[in-house]
PDB file of N, CA and C in Angstrom:
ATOM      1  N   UNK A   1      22.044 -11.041 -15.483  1.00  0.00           N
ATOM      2  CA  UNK A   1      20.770 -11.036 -14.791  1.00  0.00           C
ATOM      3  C   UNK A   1      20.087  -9.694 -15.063  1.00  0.00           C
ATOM      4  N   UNK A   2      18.923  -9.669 -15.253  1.00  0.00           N
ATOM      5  CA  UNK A   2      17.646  -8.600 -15.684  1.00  0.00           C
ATOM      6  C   UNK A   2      17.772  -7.654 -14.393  1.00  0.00           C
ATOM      7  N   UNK A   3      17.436  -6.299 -14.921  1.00  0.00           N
ATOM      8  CA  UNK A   3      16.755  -5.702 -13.635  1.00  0.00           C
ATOM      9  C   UNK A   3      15.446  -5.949 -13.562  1.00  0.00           C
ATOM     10  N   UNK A   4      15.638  -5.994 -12.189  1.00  0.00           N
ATOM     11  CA  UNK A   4      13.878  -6.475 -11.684  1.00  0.00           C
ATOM     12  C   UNK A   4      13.165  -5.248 -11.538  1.00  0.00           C
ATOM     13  N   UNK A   5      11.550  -5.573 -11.728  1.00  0.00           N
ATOM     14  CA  UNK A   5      10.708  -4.687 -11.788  1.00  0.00           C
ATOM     15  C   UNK A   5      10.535  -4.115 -11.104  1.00  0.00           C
ATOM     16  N   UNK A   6       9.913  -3.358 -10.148  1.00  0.00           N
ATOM     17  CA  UNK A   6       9.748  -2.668  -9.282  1.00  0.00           C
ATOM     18  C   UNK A   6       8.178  -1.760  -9.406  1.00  0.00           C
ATOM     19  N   UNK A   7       7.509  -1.843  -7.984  1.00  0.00           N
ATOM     20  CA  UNK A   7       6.026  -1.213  -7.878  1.00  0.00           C
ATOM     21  C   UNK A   7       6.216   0.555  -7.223  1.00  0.00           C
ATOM     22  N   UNK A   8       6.519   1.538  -7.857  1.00  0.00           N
ATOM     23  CA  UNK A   8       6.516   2.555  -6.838  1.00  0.00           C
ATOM     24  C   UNK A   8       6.072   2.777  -5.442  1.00  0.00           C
ATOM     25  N   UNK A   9       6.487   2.767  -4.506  1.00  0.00           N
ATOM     26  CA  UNK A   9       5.471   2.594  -3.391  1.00  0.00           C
ATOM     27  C   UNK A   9       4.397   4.618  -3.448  1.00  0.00           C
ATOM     28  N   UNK A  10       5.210   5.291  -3.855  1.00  0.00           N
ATOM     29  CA  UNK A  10       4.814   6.669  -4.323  1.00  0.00           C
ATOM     30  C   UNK A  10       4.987   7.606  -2.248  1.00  0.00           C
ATOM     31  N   UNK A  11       5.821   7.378  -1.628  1.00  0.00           N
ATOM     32  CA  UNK A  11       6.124   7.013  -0.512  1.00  0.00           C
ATOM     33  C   UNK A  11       7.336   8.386  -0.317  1.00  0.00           C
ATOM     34  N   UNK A  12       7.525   9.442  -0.532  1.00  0.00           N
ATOM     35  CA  UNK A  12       8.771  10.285  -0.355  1.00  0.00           C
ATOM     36  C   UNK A  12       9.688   9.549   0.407  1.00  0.00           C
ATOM     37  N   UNK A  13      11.116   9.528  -0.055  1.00  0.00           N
ATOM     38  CA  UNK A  13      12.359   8.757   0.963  1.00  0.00           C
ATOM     39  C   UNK A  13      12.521   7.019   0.348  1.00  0.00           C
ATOM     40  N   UNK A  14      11.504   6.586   0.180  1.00  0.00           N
ATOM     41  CA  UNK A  14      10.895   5.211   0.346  1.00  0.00           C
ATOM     42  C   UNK A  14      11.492   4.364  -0.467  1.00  0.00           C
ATOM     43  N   UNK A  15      11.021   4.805  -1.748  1.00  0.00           N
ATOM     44  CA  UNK A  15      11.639   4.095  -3.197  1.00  0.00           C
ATOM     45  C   UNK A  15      12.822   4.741  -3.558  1.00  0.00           C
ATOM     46  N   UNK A  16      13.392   5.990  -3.123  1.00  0.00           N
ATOM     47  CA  UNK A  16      14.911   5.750  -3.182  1.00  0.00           C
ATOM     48  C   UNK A  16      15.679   5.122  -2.613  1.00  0.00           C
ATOM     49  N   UNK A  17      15.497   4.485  -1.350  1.00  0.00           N
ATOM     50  CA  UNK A  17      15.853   3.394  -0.319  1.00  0.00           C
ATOM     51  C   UNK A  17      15.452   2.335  -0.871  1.00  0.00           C
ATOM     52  N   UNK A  18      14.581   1.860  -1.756  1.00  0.00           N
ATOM     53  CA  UNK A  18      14.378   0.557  -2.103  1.00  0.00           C
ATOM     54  C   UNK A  18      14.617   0.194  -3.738  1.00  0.00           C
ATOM     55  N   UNK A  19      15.122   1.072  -4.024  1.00  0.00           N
ATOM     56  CA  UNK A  19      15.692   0.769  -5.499  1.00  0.00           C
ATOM     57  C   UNK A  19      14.732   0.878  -6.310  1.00  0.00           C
ATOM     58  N   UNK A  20      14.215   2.116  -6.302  1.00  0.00           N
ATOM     59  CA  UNK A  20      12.997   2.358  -7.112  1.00  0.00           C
ATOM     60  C   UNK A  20      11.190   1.278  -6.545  1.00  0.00           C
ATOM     61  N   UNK A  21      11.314   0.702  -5.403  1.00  0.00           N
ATOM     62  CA  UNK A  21       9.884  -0.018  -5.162  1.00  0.00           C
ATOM     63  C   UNK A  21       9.790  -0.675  -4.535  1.00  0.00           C
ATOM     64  N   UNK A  22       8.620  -1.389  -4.351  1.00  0.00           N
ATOM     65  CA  UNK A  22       8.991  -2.929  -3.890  1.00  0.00           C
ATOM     66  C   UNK A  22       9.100  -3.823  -5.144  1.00  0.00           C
ATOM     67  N   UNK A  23       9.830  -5.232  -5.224  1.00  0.00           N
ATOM     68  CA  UNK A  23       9.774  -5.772  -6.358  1.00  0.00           C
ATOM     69  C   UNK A  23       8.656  -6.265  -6.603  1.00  0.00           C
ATOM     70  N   UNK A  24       8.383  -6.272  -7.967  1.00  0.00           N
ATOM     71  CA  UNK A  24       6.985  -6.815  -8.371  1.00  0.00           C
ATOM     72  C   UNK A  24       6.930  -8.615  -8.636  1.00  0.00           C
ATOM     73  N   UNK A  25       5.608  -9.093  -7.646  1.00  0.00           N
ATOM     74  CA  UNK A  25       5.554 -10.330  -7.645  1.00  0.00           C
ATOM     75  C   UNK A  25       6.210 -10.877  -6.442  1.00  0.00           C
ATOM     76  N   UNK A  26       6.706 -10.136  -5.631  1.00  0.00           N
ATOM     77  CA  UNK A  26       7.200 -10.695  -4.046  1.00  0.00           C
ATOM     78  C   UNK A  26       5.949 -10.676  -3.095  1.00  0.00           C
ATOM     79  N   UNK A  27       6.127 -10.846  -2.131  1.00  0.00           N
ATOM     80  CA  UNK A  27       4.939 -10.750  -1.116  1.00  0.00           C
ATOM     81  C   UNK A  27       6.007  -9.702  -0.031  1.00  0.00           C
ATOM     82  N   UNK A  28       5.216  -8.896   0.379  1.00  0.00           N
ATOM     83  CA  UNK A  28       5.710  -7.839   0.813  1.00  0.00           C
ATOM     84  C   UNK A  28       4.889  -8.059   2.321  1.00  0.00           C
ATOM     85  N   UNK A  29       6.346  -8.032   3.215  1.00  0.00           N
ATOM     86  CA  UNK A  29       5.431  -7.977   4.963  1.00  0.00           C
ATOM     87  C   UNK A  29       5.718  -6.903   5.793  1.00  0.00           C
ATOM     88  N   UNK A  30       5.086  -5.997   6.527  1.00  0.00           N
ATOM     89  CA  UNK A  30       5.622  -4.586   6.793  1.00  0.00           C
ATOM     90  C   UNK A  30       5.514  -5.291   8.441  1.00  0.00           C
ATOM     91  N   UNK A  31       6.775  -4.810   8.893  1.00  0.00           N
ATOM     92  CA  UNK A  31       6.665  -5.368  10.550  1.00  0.00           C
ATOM     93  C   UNK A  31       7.249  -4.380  10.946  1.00  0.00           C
ATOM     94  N   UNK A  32       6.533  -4.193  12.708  1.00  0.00           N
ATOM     95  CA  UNK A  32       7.446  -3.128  13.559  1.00  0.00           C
ATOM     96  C   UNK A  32       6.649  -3.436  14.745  1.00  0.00           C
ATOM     97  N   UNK A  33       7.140  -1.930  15.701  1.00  0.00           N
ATOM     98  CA  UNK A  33       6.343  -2.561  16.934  1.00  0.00           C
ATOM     99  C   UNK A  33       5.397  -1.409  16.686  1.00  0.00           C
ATOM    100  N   UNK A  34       4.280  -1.570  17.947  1.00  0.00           N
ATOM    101  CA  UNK A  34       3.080  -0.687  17.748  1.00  0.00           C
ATOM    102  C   UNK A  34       3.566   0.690  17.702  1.00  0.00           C
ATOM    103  N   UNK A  35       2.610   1.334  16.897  1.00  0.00           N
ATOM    104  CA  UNK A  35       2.642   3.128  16.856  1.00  0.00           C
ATOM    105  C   UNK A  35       3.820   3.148  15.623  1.00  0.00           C
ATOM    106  N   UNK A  36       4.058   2.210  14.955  1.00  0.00           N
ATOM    107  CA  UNK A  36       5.420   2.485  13.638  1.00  0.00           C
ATOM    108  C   UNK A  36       5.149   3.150  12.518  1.00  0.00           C
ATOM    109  N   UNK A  37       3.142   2.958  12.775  1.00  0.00           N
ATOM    110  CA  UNK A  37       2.372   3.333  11.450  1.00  0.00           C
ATOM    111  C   UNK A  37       2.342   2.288  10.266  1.00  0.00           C
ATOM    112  N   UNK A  38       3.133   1.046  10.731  1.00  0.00           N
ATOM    113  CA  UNK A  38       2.538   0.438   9.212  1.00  0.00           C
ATOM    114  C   UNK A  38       1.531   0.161   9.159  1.00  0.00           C
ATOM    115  N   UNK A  39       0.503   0.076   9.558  1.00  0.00           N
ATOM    116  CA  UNK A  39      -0.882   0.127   8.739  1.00  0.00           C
ATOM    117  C   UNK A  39      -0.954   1.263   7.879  1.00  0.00           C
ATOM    118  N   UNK A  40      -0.702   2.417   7.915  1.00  0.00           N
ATOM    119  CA  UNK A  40      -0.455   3.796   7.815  1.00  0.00           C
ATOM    120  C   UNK A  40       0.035   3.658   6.292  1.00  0.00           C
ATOM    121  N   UNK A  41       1.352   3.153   6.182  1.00  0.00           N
ATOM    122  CA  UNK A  41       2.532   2.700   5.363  1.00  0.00           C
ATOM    123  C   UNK A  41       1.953   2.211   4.755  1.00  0.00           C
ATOM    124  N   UNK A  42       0.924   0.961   4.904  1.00  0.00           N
ATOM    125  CA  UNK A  42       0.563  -0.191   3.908  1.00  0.00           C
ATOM    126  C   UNK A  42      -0.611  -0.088   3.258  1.00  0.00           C
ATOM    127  N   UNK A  43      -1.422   0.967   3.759  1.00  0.00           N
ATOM    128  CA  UNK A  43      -2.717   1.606   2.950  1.00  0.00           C
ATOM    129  C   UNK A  43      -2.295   2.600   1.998  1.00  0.00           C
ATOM    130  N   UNK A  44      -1.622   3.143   2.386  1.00  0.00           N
ATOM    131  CA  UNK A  44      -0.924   4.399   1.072  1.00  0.00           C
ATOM    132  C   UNK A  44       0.092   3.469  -0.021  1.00  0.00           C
ATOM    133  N   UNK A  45       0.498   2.638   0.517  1.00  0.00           N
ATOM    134  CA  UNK A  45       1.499   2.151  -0.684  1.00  0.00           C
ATOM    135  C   UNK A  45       0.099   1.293  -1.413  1.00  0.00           C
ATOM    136  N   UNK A  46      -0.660   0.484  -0.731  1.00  0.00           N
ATOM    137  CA  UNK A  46      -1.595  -0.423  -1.610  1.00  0.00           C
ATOM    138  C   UNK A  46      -2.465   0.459  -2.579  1.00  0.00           C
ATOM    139  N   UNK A  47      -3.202   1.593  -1.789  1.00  0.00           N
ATOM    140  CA  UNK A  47      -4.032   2.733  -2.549  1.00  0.00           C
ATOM    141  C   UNK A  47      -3.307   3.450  -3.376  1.00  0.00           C
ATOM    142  N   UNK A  48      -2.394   3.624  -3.648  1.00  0.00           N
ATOM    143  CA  UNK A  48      -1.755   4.638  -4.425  1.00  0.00           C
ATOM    144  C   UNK A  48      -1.250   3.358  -6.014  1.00  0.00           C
ATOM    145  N   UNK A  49      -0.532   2.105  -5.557  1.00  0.00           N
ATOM    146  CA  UNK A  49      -0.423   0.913  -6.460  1.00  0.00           C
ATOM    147  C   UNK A  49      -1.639   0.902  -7.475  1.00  0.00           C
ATOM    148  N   UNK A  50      -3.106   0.393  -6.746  1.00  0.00           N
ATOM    149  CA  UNK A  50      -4.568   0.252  -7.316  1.00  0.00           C
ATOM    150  C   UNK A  50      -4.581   1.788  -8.371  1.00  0.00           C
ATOM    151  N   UNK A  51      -4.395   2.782  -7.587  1.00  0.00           N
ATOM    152  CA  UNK A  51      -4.727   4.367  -7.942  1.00  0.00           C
ATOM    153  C   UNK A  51      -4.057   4.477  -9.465  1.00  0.00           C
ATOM    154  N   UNK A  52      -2.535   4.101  -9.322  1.00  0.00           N
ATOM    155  CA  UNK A  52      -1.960   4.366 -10.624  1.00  0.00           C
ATOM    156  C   UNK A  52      -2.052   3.537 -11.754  1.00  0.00           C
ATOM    157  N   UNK A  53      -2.809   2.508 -11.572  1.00  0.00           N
ATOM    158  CA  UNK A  53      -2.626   1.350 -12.580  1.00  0.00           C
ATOM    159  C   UNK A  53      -1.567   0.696 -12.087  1.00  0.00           C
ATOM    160  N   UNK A  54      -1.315   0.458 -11.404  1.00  0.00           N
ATOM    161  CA  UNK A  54       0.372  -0.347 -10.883  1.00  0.00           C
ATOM    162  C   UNK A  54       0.422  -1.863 -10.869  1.00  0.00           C
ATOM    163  N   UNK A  55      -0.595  -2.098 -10.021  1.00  0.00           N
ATOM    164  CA  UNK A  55      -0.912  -3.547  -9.809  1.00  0.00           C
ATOM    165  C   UNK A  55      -2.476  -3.181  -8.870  1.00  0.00           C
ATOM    166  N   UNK A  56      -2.781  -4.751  -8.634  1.00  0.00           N
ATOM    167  CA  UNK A  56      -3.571  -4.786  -7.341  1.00  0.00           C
ATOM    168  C   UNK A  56      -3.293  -5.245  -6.339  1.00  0.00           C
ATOM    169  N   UNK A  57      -3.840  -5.552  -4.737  1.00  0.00           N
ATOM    170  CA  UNK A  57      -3.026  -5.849  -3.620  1.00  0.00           C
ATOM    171  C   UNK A  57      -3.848  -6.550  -3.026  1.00  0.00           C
ATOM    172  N   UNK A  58      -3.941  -7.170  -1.483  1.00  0.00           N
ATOM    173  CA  UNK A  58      -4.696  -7.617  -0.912  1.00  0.00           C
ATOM    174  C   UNK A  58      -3.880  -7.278   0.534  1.00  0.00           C
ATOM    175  N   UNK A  59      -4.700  -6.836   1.276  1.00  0.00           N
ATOM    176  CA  UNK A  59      -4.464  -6.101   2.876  1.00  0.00           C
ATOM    177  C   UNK A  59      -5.234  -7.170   3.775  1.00  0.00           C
ATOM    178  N   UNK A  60      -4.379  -7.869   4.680  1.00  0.00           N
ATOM    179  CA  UNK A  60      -5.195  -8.812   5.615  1.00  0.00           C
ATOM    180  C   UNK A  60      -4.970  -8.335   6.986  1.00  0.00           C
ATOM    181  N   UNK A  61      -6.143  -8.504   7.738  1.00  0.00           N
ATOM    182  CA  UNK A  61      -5.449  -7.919   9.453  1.00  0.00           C
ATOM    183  C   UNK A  61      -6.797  -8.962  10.247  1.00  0.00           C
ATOM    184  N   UNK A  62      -6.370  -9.283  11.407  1.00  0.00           N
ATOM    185  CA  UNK A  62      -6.899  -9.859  12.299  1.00  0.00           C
ATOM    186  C   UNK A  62      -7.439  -8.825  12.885  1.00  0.00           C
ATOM    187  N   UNK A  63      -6.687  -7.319  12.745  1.00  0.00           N
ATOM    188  CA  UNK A  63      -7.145  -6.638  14.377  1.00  0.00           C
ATOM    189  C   UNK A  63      -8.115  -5.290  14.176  1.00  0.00           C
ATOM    190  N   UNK A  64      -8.300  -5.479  12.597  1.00  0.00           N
ATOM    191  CA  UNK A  64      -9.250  -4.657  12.550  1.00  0.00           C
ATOM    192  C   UNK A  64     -10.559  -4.712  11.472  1.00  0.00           C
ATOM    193  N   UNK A  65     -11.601  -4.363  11.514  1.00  0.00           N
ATOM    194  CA  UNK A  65     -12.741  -4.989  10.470  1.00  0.00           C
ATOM    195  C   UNK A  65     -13.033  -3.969   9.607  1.00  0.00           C
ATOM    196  N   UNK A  66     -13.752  -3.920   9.034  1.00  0.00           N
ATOM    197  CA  UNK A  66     -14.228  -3.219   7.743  1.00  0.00           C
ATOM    198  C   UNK A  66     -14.347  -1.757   7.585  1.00  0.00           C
ATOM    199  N   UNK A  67     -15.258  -1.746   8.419  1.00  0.00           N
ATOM    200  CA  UNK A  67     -15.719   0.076   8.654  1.00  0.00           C
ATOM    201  C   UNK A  67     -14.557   0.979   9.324  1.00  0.00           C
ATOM    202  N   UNK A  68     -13.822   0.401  10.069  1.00  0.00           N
ATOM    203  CA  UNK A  68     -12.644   0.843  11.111  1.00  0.00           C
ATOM    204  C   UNK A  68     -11.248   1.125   9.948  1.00  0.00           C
ATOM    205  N   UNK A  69     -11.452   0.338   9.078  1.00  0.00           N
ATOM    206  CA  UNK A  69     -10.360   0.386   7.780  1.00  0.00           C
ATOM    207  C   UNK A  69     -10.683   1.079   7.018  1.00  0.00           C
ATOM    208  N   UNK A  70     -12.051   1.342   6.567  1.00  0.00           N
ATOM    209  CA  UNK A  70     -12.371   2.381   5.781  1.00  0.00           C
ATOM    210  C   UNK A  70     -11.933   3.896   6.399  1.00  0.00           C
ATOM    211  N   UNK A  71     -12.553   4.066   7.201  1.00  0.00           N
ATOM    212  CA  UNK A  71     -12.447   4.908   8.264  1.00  0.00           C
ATOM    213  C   UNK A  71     -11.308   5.557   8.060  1.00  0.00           C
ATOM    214  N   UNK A  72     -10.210   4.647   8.787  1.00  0.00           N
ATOM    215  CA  UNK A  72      -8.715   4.866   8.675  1.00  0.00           C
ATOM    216  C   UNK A  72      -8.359   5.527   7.624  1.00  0.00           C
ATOM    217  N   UNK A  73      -8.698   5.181   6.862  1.00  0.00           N
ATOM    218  CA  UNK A  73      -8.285   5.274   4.959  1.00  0.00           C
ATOM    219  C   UNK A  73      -8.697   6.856   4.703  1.00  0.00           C
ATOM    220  N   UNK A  74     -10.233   6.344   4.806  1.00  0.00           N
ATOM    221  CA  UNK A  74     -10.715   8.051   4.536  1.00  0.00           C
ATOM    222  C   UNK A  74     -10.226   9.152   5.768  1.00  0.00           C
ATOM    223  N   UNK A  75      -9.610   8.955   6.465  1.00  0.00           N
ATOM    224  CA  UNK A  75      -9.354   9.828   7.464  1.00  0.00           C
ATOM    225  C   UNK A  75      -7.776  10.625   7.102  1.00  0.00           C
ATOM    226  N   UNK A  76      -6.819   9.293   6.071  1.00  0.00           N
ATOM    227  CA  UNK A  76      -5.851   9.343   5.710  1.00  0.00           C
ATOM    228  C   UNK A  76      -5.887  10.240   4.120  1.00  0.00           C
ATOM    229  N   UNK A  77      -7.259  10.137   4.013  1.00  0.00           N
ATOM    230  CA  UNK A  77      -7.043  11.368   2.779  1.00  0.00           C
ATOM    231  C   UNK A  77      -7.475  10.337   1.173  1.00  0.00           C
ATOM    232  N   UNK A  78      -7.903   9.204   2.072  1.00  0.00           N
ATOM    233  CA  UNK A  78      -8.120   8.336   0.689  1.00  0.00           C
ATOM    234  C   UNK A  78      -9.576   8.179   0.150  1.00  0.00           C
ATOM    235  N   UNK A  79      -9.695   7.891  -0.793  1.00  0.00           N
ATOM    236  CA  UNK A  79     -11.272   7.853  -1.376  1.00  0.00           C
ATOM    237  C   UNK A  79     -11.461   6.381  -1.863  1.00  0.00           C
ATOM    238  N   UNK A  80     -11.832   5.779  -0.738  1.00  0.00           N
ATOM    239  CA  UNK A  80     -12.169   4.443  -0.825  1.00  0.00           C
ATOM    240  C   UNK A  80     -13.255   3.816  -1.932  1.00  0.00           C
ATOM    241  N   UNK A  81     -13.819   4.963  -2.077  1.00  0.00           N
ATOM    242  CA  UNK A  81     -14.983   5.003  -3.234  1.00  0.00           C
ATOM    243  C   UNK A  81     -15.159   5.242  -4.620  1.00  0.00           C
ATOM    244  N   UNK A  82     -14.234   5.349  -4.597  1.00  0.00           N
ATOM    245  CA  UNK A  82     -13.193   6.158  -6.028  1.00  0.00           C
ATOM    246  C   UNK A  82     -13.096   4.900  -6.859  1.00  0.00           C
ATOM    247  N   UNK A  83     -14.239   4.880  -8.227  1.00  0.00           N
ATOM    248  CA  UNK A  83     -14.356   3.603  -8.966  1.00  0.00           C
ATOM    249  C   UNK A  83     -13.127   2.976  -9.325  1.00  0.00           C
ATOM    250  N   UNK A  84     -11.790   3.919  -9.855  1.00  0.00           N
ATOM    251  CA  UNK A  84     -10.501   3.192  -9.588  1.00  0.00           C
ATOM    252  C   UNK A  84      -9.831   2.152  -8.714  1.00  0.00           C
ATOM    253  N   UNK A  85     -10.334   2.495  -7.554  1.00  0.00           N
ATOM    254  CA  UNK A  85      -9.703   1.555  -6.345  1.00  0.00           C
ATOM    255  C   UNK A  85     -11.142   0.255  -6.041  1.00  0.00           C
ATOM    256  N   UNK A  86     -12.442   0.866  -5.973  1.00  0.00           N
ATOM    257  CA  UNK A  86     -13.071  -0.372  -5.846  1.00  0.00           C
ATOM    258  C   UNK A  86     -13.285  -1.411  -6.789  1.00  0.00           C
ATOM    259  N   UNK A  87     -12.575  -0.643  -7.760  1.00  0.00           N
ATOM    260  CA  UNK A  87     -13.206  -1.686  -9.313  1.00  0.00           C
ATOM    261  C   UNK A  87     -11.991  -2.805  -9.338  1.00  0.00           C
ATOM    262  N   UNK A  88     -10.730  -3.227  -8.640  1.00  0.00           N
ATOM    263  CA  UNK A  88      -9.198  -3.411  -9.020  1.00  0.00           C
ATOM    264  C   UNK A  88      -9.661  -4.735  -7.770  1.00  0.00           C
TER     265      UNK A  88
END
């Protein structure tokens, strides 16, 4: 059997715990209870994926809308605007 691929999450601690990533082509579900930060977790691993050429992602949430996610993002140090990530 092949080694499987793997997406860096680019995550310190993270991808040495996960065998170099998440695997590529799984669907990946981040669960915990409130205040765990995965939203936190799941914007830096998706932005940083888009950022490197890695892959692309799709982020779904019921509990929060557009501007409030941007927000988040850019508050987290990300550049939502950054033709890399909006163009992917």
């Amino acid at each position: 059997m092949g080694d499987i691929e793997r997406i860096p999450t680019h995550i310190a601690g993270l991808d040495e715990n996960m065998q170099g990533g998440i695997p590529q082509g799984h669907i990946c579900i981040v669960a915990g209870q409130s205040g765990a930060m995965k939203s936190s977790v799941t914007f830096s691993l998706l932005y940083n994926a888009v950022l490197y050429g890695e892959t692309s992602g799709i982020y779904v949430t019921l509990e929060q809308g557009k501007d409030s996610l941007r927000s988040h993002m850019s508050n987290m140090g990300m550049n939502v605007d950054d033709p890399r990530v909006r163009n992917r």
